[in-house]
C-alpha atoms as a PDB file:
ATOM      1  CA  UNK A   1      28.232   3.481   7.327  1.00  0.00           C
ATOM      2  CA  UNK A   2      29.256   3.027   3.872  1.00  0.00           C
ATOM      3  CA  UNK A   3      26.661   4.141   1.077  1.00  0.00           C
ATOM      4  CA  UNK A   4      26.274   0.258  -0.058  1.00  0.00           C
ATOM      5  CA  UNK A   5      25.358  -1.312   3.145  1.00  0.00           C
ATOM      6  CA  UNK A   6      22.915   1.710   3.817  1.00  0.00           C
ATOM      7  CA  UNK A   7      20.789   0.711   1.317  1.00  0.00           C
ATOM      8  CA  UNK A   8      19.697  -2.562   3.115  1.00  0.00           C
ATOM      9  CA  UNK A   9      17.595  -2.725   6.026  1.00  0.00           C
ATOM     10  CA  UNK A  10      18.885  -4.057   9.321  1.00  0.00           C
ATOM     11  CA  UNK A  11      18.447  -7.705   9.908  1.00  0.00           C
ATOM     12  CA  UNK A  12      15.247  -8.400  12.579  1.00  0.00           C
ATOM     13  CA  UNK A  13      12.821  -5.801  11.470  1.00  0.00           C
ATOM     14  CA  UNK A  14       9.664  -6.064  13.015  1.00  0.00           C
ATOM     15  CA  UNK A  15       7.371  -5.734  10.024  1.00  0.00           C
ATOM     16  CA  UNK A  16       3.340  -5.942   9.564  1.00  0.00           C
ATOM     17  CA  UNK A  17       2.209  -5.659   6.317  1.00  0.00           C
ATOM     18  CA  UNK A  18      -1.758  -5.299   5.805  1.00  0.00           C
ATOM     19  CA  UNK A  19      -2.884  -7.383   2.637  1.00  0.00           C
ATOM     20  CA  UNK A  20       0.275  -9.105   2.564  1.00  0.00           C
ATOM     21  CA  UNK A  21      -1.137 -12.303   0.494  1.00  0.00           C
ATOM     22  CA  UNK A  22      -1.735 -11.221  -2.744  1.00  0.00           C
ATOM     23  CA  UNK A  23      -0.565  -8.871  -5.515  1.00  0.00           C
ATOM     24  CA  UNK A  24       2.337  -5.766  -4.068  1.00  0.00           C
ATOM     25  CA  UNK A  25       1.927  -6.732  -0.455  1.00  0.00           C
ATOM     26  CA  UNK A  26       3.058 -10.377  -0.975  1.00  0.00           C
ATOM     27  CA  UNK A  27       5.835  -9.140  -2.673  1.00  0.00           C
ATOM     28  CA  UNK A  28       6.878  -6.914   0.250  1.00  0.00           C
ATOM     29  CA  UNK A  29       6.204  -9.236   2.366  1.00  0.00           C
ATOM     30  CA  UNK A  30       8.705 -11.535   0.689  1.00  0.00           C
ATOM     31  CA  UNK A  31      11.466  -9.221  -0.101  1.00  0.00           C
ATOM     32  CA  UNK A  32      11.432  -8.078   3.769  1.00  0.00           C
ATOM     33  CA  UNK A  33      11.305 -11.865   5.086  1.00  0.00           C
ATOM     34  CA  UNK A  34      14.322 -12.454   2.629  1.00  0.00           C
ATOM     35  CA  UNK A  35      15.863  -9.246   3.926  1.00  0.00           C
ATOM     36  CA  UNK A  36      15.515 -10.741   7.615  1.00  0.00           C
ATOM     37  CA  UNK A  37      12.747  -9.402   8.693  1.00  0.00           C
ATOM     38  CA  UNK A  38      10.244 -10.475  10.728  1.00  0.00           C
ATOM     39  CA  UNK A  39       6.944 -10.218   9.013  1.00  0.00           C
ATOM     40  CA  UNK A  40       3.790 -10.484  10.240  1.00  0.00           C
ATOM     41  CA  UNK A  41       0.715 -10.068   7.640  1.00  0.00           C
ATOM     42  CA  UNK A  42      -3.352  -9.897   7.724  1.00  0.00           C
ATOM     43  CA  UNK A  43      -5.775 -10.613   4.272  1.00  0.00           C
ATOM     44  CA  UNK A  44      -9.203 -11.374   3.971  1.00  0.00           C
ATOM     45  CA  UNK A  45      -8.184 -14.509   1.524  1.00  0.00           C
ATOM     46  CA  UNK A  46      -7.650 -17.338   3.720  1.00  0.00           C
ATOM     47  CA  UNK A  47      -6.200 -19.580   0.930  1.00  0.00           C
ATOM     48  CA  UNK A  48      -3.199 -17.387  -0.107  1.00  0.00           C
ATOM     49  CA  UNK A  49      -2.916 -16.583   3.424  1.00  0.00           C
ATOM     50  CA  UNK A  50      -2.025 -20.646   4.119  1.00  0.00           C
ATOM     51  CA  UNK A  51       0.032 -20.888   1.216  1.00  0.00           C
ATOM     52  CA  UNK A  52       2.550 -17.799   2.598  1.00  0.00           C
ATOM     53  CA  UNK A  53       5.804 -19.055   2.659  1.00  0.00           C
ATOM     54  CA  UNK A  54       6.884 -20.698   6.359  1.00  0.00           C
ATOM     55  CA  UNK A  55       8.166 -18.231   9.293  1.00  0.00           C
ATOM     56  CA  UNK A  56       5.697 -15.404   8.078  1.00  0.00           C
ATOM     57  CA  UNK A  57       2.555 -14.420  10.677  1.00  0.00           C
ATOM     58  CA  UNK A  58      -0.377 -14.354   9.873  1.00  0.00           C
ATOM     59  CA  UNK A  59      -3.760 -13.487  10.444  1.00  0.00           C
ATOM     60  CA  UNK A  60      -7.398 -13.386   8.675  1.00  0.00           C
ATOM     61  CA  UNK A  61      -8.467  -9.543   8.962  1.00  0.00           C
ATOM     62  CA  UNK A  62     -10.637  -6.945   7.385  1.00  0.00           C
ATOM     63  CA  UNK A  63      -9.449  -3.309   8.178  1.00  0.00           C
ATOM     64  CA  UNK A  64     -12.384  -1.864   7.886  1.00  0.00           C
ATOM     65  CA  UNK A  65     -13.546  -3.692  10.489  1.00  0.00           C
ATOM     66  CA  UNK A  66     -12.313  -2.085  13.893  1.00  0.00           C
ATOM     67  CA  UNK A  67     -12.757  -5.392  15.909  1.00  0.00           C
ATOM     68  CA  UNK A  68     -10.770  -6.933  12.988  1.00  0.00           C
ATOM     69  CA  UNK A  69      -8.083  -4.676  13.475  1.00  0.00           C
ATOM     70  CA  UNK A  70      -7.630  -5.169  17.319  1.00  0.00           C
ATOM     71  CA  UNK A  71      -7.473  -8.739  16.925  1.00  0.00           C
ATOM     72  CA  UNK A  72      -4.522  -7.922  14.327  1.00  0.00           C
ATOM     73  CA  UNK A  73      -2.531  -6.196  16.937  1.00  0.00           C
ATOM     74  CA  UNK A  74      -3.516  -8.868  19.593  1.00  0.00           C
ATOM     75  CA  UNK A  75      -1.820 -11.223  17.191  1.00  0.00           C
ATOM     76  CA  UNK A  76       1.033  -9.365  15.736  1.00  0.00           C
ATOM     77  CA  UNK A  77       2.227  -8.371  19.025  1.00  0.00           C
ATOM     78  CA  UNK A  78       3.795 -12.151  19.093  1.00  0.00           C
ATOM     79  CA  UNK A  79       6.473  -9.979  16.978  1.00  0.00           C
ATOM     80  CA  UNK A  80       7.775  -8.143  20.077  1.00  0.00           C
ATOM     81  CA  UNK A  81       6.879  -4.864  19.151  1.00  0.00           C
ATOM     82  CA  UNK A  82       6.889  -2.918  15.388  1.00  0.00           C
ATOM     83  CA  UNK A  83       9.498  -1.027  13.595  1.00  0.00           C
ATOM     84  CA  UNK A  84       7.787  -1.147  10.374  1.00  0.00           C
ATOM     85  CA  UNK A  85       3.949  -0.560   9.319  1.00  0.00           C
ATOM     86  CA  UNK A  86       2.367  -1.065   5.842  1.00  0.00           C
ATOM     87  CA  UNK A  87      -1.193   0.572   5.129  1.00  0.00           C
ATOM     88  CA  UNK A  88      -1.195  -1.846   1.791  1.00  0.00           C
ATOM     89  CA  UNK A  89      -4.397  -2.998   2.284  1.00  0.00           C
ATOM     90  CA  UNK A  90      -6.731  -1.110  -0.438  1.00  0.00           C
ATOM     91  CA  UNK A  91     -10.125  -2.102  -3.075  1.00  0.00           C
ATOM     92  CA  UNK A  92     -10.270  -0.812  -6.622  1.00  0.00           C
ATOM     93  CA  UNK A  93     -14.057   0.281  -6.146  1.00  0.00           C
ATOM     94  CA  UNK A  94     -16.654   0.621  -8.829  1.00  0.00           C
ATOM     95  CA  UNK A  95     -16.311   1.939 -11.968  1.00  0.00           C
ATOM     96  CA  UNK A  96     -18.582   4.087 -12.567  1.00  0.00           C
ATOM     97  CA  UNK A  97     -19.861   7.753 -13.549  1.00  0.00           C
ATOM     98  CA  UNK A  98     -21.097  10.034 -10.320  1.00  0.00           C
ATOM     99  CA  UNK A  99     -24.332   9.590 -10.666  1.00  0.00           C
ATOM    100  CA  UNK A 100     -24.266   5.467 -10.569  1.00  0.00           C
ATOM    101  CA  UNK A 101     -22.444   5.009  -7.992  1.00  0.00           C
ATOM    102  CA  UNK A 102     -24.399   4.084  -4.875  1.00  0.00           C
ATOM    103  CA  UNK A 103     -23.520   4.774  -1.571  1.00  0.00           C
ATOM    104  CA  UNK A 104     -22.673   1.636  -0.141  1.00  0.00           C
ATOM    105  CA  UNK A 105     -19.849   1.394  -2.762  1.00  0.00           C
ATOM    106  CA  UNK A 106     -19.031   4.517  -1.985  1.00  0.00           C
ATOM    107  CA  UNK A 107     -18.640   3.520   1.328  1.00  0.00           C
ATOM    108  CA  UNK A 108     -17.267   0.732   1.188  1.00  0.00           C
ATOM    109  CA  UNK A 109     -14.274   1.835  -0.941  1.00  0.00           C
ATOM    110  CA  UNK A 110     -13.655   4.996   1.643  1.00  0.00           C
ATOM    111  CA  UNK A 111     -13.865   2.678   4.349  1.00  0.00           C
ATOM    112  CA  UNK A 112     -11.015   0.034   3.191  1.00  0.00           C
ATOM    113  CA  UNK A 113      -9.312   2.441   1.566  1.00  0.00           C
ATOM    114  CA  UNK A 114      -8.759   5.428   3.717  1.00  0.00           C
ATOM    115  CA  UNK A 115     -10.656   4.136   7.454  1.00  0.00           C
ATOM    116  CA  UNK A 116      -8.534   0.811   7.061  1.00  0.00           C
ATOM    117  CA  UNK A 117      -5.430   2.861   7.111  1.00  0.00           C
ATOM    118  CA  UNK A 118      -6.340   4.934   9.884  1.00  0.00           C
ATOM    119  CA  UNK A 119      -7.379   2.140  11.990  1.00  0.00           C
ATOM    120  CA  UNK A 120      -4.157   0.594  11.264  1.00  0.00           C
ATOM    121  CA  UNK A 121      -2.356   3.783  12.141  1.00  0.00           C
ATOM    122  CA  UNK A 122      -4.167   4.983  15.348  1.00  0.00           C
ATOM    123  CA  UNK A 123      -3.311   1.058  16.716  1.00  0.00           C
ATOM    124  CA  UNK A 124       0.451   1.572  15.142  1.00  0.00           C
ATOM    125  CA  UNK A 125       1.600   4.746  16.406  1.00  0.00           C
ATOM    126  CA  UNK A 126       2.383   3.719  19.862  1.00  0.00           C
ATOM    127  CA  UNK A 127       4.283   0.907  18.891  1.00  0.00           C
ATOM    128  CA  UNK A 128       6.561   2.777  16.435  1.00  0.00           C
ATOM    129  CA  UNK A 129       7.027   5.327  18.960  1.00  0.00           C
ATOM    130  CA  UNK A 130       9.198   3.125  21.082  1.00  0.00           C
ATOM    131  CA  UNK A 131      11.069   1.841  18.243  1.00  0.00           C
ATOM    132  CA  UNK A 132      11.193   4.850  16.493  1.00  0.00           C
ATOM    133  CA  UNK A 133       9.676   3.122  13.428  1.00  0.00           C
ATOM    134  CA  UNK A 134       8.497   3.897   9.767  1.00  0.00           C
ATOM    135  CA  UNK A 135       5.016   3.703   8.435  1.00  0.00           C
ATOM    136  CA  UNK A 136       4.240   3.032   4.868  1.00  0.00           C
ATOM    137  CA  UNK A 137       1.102   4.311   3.552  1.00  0.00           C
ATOM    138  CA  UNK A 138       0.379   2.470   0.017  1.00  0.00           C
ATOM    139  CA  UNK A 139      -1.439   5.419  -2.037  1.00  0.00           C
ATOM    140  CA  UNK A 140      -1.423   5.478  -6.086  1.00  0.00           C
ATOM    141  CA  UNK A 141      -0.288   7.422  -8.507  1.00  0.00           C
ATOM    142  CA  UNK A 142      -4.725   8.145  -9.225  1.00  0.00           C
ATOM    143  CA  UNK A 143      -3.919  10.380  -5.590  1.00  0.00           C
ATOM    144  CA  UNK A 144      -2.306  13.101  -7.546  1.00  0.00           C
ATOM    145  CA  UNK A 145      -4.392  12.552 -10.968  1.00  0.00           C
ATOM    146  CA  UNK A 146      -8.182  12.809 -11.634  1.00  0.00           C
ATOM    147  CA  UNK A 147      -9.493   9.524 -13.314  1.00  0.00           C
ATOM    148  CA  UNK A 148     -12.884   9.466 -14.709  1.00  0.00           C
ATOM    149  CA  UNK A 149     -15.118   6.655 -13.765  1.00  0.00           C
ATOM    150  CA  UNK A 150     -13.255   6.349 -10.443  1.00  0.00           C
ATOM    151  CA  UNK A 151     -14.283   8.741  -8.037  1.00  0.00           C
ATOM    152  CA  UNK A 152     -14.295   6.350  -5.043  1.00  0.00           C
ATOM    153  CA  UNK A 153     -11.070   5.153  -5.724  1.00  0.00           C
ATOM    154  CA  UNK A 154      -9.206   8.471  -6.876  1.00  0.00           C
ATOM    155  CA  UNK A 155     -11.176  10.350  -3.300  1.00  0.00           C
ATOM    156  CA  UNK A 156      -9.340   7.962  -1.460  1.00  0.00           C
ATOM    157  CA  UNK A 157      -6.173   7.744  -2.605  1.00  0.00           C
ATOM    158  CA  UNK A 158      -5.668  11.786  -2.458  1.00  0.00           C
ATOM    159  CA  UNK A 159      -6.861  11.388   1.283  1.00  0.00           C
ATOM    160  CA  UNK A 160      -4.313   8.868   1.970  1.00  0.00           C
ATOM    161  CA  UNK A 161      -1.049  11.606   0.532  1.00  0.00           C
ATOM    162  CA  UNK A 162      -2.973  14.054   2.924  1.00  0.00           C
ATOM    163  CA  UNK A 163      -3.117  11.636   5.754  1.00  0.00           C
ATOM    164  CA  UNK A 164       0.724  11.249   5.273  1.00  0.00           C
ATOM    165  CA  UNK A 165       1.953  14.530   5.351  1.00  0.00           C
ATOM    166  CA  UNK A 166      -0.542  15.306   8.491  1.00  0.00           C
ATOM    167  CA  UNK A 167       1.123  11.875  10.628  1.00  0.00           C
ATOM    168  CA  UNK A 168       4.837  13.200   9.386  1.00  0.00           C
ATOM    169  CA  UNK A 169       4.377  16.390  10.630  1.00  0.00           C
ATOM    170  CA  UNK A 170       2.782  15.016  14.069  1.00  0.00           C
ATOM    171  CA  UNK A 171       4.781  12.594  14.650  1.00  0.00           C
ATOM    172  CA  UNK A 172       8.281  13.315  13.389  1.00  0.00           C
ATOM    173  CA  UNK A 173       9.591  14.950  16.678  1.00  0.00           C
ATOM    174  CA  UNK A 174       9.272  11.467  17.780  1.00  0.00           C
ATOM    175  CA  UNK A 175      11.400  10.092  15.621  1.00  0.00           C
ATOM    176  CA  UNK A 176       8.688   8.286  13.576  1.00  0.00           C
ATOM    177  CA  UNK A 177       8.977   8.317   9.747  1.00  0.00           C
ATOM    178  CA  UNK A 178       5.564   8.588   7.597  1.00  0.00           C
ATOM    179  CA  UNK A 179       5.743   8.495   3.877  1.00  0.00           C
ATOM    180  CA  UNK A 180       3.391   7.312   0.978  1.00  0.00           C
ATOM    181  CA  UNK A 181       4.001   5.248  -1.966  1.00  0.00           C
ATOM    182  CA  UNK A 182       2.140   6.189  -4.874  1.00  0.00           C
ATOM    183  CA  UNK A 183       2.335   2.798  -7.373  1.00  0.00           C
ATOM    184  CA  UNK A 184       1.575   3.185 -11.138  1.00  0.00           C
ATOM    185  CA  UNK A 185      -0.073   0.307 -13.438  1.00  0.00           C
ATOM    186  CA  UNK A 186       1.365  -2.356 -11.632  1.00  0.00           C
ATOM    187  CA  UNK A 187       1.560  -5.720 -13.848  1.00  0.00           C
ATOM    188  CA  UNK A 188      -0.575  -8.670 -12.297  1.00  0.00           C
ATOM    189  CA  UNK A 189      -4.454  -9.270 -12.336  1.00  0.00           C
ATOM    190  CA  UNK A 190      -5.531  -6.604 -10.277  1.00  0.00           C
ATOM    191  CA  UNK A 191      -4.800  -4.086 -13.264  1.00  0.00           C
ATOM    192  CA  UNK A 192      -5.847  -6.554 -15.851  1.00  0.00           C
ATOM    193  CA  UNK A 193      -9.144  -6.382 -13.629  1.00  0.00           C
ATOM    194  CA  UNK A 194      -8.739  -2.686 -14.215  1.00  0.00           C
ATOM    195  CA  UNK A 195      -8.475  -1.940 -17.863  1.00  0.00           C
ATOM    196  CA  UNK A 196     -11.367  -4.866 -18.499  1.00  0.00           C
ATOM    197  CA  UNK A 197     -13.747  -3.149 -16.777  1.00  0.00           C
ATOM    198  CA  UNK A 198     -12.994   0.707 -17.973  1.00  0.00           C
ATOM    199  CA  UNK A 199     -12.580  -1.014 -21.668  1.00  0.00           C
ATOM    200  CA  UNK A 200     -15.924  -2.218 -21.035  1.00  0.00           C
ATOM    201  CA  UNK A 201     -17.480   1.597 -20.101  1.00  0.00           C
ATOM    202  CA  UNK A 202     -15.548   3.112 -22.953  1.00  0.00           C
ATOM    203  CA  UNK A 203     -16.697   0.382 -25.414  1.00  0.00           C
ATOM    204  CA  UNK A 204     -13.168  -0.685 -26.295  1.00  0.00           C
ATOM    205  CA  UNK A 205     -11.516  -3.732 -26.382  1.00  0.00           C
ATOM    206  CA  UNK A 206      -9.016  -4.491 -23.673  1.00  0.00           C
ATOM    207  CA  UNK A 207      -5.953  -4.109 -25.944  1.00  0.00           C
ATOM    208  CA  UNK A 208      -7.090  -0.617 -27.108  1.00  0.00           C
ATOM    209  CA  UNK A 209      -7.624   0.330 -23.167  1.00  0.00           C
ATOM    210  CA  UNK A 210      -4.399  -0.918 -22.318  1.00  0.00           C
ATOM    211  CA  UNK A 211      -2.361   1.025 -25.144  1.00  0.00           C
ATOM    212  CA  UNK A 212      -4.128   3.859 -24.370  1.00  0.00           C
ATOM    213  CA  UNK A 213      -3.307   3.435 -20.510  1.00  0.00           C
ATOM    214  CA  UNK A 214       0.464   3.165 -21.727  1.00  0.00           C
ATOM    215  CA  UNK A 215       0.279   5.569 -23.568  1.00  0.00           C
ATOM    216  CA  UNK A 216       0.299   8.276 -21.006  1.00  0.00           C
ATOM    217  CA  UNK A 217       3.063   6.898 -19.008  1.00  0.00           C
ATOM    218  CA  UNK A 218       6.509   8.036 -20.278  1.00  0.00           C
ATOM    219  CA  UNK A 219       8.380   5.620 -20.514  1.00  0.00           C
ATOM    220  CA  UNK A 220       5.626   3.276 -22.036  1.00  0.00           C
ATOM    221  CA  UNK A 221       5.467   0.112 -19.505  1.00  0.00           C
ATOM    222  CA  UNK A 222       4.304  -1.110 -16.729  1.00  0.00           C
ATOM    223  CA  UNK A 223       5.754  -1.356 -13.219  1.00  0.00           C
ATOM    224  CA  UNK A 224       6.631  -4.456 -11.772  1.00  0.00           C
ATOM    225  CA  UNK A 225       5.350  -5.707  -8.057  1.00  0.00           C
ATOM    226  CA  UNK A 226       9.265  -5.829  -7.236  1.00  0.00           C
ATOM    227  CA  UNK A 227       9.300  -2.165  -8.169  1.00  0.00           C
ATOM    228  CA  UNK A 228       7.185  -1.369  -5.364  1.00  0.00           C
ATOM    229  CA  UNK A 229       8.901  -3.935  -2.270  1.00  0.00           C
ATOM    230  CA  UNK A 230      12.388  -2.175  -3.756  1.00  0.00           C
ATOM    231  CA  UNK A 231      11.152   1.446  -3.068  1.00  0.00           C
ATOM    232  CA  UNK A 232       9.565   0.134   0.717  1.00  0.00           C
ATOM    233  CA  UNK A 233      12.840  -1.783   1.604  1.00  0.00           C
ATOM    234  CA  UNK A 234      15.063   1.720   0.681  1.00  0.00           C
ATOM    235  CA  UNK A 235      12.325   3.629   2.986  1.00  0.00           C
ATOM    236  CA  UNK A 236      13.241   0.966   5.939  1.00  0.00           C
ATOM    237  CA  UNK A 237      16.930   1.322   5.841  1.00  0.00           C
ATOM    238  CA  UNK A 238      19.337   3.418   6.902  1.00  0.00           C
ATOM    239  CA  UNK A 239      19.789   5.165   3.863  1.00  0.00           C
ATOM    240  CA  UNK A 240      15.927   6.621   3.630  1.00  0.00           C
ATOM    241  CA  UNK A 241      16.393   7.466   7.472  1.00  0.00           C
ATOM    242  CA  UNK A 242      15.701  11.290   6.540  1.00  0.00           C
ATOM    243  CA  UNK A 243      12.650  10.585   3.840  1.00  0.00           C
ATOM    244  CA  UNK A 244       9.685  11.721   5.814  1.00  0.00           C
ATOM    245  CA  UNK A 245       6.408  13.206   4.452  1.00  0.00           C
ATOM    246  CA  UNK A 246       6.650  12.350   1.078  1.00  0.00           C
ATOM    247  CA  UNK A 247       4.529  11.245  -1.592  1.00  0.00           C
ATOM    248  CA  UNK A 248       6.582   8.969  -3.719  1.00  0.00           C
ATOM    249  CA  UNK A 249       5.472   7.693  -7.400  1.00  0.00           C
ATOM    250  CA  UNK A 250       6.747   4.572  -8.819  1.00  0.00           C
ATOM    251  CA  UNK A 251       5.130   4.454 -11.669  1.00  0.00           C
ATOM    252  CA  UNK A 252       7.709   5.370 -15.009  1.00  0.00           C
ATOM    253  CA  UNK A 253       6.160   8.744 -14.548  1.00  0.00           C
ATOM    254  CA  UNK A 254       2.756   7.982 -15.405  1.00  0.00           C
ATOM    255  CA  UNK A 255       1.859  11.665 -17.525  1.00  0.00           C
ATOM    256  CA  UNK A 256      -2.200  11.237 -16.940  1.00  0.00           C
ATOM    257  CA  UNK A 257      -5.236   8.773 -15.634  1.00  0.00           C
END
C-alpha cells in the first residue's frame, strides 16, 4: 500500500462513538461518516442527538449507567459488529479545592469519566476481537499534568492513560489496538465553560485566565475539534496499524495546567 492511501481508513468501518453529539465527538463522528464509516453514537442530549446529520445511529445513553450501556450495545449491534470504539464520553467536574469538593461530585465525575469507559470497554472487547478492532480512549492532556482546583477531573484522566496501557498489553495478542488521546484546550464552549469558572476561583477576569492558559502551551493557541477527529481517523487506518498503548497529546504541547 502506498504511504498516501494508508493514511485513510477503509471505507465501511463499523464505528461507535460515545458522546458523539456535541463538542470533539461530533466532530469524529462526522469526519468518520464522511470517511465512510458507519457510525453509530449515544449522548445524554436528546436535541443534538435529532439534529445528527442523516445515516448516523443513534441512541440516548448515560455510561455511567450500566443498564444504559447494555441498551447501547443492544442498539448498536444494528451495525453488524464493531471495528472501531470511542471512550469520548467524559464531564469536566467541579472546580474546586480538596476540601470542597463533596463526594457525590466526586463520584460522579469518576463514574462518567473513568466507570463510563470501562463499561464501554468490558461490552466492546468481544466485538473488536472478531474484527480485530481499535479502541480509542479520549483522555486529556490534565492525565499527565497536575491542575489545581481539579482533582476529580485530573484523577480521572491519569486513570484512563493507565487503563490504556493495561487493555494494550491484554489484549494486543489478539490483534486489538488500544491507545489514548490526550486533547489540549480544545476551542468551543466546553473550555470557555472552563476558564470562566477557574477565572472565577482565581478572581480574574476571563481574558486574564485565558492568556494565562495560553501561555503555557508552546506554541500559544488552541487546538481545534478537527485536530482531534484527524489524530482518531490516522489511529483507524492502515497507517497507525502498529500504534498500540500509547498516550497521545494533541494539544501544541501544552508546557503546564
Amino acid at each position: 500500500m502506498k504511504v498516501m492511501a494508508s493514511l485513510i481508513p477503509r471505507p465501511g468501518l463499523r464505528v461507535l462513538i460515545t458522546a458523539g453529539a456535541n463538542g470533539i465527538g461530533l466532530t469524529m463522528a462526522q469526519a468518520f461518516h464522511e470517511a465512510g464509516a458507519r457510525v453509530h453514537v449515544c449522548d445524554i442530549d436528546t436535541q443534538a442527538l435529532a439534529a445528527l446529520p442523516a445515516g448516523i445511529g443513534r441512541s440516548v445513553a448515560d455510561v455511567s449507567q450500566e443498564g444504559d450501556v447494555d441498551r447501547l450495545f443492544r442498539e448498536a449491534a444494528a451495525l453488524g459488529g464493531l471495528d472501531v470504539v470511542i471512550n469520548n464520553a467524559g464531564i469536566a467536574g467541579p472546580t474546586a479545592g480538596i476540601e470542597e469538593i463533596d463526594d457525590e461530585a466526586w463520584t460522579r465525575t469518576i463514574d462518567v469519566n473513568l466507570n463510563g469507559q470501562y463499561r464501554v470497554a468490558h461490552r466492546a472487547v468481544a466485538l473488536l476481537r472478531e474484527s480485530q478492532g481499535v479502541l480509542i480512549n479520549l483522555s486529556s492532556v490534565a492525565g499527565r499534568l497536575g491542575l489545581a482546583y481539579r482533582t476529580p477531573y485530573v484523577a480521572s484522566k491519569w486513570a484512563i492513560v493507565g487503563l490504556t496501557k493495561s487493555l494494550a498489553s491484554e489484549l494486543g495478542t489478539e490483534g486489538v489496538r488500544v491507545n489514548a488521546i490526550l486533547p489540549g484546550i480544545v476551542r468551543g464552549p466546553r473550555i470557555e465553560r472552563v476558564i470562566a469558572d477557574r477565572a472565577a476561583k482565581r478572581g480574574l477576569s476571563y481574558a486574564e485566565m485565558e492568556q494565562e492558559y495560553l501561555s503555557r502551551v508552546s506554541m500559544r493557541r488552541m487546538v481545534e475539534p478537527t485536530d482531534i477527529a484527524a489524530m482518531a481517523l490516522f489511529l483507524c487506518a492502515p497507517g497507525g496499524a502498529n500504534i498500540s498503548g500509547q498516550a497521545l497529546s494533541v494539544c501544541a504541547n501544552v508546557e503546564a495546567l
